[in-house]
Protein backbone atom coordinates (compact mmCIF):
# COMPACT_ATOMS: atom_id res chain seq x y z
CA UNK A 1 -6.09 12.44 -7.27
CA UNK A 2 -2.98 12.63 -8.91
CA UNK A 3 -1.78 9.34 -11.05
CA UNK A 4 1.61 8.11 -9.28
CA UNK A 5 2.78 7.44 -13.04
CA UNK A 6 1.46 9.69 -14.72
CA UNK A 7 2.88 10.45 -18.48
CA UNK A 8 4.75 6.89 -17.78
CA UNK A 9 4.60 4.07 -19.91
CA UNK A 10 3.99 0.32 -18.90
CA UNK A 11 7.36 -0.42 -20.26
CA UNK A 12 9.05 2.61 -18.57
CA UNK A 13 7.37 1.85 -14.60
CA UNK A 14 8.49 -1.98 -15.17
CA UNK A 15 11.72 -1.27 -15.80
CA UNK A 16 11.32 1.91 -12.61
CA UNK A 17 10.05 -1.29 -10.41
CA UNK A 18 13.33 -3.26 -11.86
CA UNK A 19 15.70 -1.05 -10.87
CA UNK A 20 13.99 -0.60 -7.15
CA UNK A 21 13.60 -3.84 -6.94
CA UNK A 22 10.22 -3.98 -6.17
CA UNK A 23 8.12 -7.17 -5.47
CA UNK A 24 4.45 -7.54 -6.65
CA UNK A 25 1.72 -9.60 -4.81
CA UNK A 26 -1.94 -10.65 -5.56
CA UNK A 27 -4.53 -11.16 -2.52
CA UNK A 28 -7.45 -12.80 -2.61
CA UNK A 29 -10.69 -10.44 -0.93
CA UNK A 30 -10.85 -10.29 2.81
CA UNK A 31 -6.45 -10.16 3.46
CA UNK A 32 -4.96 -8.01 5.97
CA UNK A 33 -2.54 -6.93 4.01
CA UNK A 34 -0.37 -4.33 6.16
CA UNK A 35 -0.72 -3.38 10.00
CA UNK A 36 0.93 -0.75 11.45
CA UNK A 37 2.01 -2.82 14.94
CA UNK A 38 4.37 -4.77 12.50
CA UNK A 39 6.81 -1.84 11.66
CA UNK A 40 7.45 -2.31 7.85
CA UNK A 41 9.78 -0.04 5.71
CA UNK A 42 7.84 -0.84 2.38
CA UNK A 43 5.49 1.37 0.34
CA UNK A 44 2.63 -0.44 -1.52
CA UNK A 45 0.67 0.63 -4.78
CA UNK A 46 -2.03 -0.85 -5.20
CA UNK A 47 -1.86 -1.92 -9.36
CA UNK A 48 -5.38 -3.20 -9.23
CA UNK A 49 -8.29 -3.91 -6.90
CA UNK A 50 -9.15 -1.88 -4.06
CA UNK A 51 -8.31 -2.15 -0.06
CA UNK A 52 -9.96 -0.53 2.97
CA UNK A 53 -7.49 1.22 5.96
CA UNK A 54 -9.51 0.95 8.79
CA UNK A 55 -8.67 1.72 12.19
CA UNK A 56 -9.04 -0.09 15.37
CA UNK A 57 -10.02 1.66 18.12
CA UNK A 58 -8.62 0.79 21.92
CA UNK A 59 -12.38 -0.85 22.54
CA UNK A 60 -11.98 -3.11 19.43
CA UNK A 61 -14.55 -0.50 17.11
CA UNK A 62 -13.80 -0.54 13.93
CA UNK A 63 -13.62 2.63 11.84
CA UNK A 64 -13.06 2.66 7.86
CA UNK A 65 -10.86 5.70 7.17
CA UNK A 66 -9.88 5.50 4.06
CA UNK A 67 -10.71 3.17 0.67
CA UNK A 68 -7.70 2.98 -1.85
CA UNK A 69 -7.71 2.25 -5.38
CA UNK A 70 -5.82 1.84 -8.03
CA UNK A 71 -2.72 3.89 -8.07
CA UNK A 72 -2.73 4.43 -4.17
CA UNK A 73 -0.07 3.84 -2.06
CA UNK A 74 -0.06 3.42 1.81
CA UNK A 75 2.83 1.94 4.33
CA UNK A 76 3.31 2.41 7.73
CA UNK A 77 6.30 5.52 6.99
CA UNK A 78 3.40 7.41 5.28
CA UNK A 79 1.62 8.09 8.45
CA UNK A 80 2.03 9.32 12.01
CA UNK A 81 -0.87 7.15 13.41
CA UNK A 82 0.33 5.03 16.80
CA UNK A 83 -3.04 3.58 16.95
CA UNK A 84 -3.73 0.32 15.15
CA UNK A 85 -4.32 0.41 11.30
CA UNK A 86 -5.20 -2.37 8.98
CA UNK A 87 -5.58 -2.77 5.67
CA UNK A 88 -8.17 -4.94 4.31
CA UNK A 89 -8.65 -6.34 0.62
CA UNK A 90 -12.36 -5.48 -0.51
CA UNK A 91 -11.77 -7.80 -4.08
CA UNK A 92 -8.96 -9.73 -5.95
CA UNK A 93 -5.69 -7.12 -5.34
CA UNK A 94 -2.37 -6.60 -7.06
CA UNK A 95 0.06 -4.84 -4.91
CA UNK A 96 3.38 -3.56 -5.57
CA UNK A 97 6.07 -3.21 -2.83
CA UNK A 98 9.10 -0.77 -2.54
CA UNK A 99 11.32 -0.90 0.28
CA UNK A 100 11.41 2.87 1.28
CA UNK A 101 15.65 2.89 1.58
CA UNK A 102 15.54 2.08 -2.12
CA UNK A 103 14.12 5.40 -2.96
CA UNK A 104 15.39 8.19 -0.36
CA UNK A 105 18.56 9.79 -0.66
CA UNK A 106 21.04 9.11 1.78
């Protein structure tokens, strides 16, 4: 996997997360912390802790599809799944949020 900040300093991504004016969050374990039926124009990285994305099927089965750590990033503009998606906390999680118009070019 490839380290989202990698050859970055902790100094350098704060002041990176300054200028984008990011916003960072800590969950307790067991928060839904993104679903894909609320249409969202953030990115998240998760900083610490670890999250499942699970999927929802149209008979309410549940389906784990992915587990992301540290350094991961999800949101619902990363992905071309219609179907439900949710993304629980597994432990204590630090999340950082970027509003995706902050970093495209217009």
């Amino acid at each position: 996997m490839t380290t989202l900040f990698n050859n970055i300093s902790d100094s350098q991504k704060k002041k990176i997360y300054h200028l984008l004016q990011a916003n960072t969050v800590n969950y307790t374990k067991d928060i839904n912390i993104l679903s894909n039926v609320n249409k969202t124009t953030f990115i998240g990285i998760i900083e610490e802790g670890k999250v499942e994305l699970i999927y929802n099927d149209y008979q309410g089965e549940k389906k784990i599809l992915s587990i992301l750590e540290k350094n991961s990033i999800f949101g619902n503009l990363l992905t071309n799944i219609t179907e439900e998606i949710t993304c629980i906390t597994k432990e204590n999680t630090k999340v950082t949020y970027i509003d995706y118009d902050k970093i495209t070019i217009s």
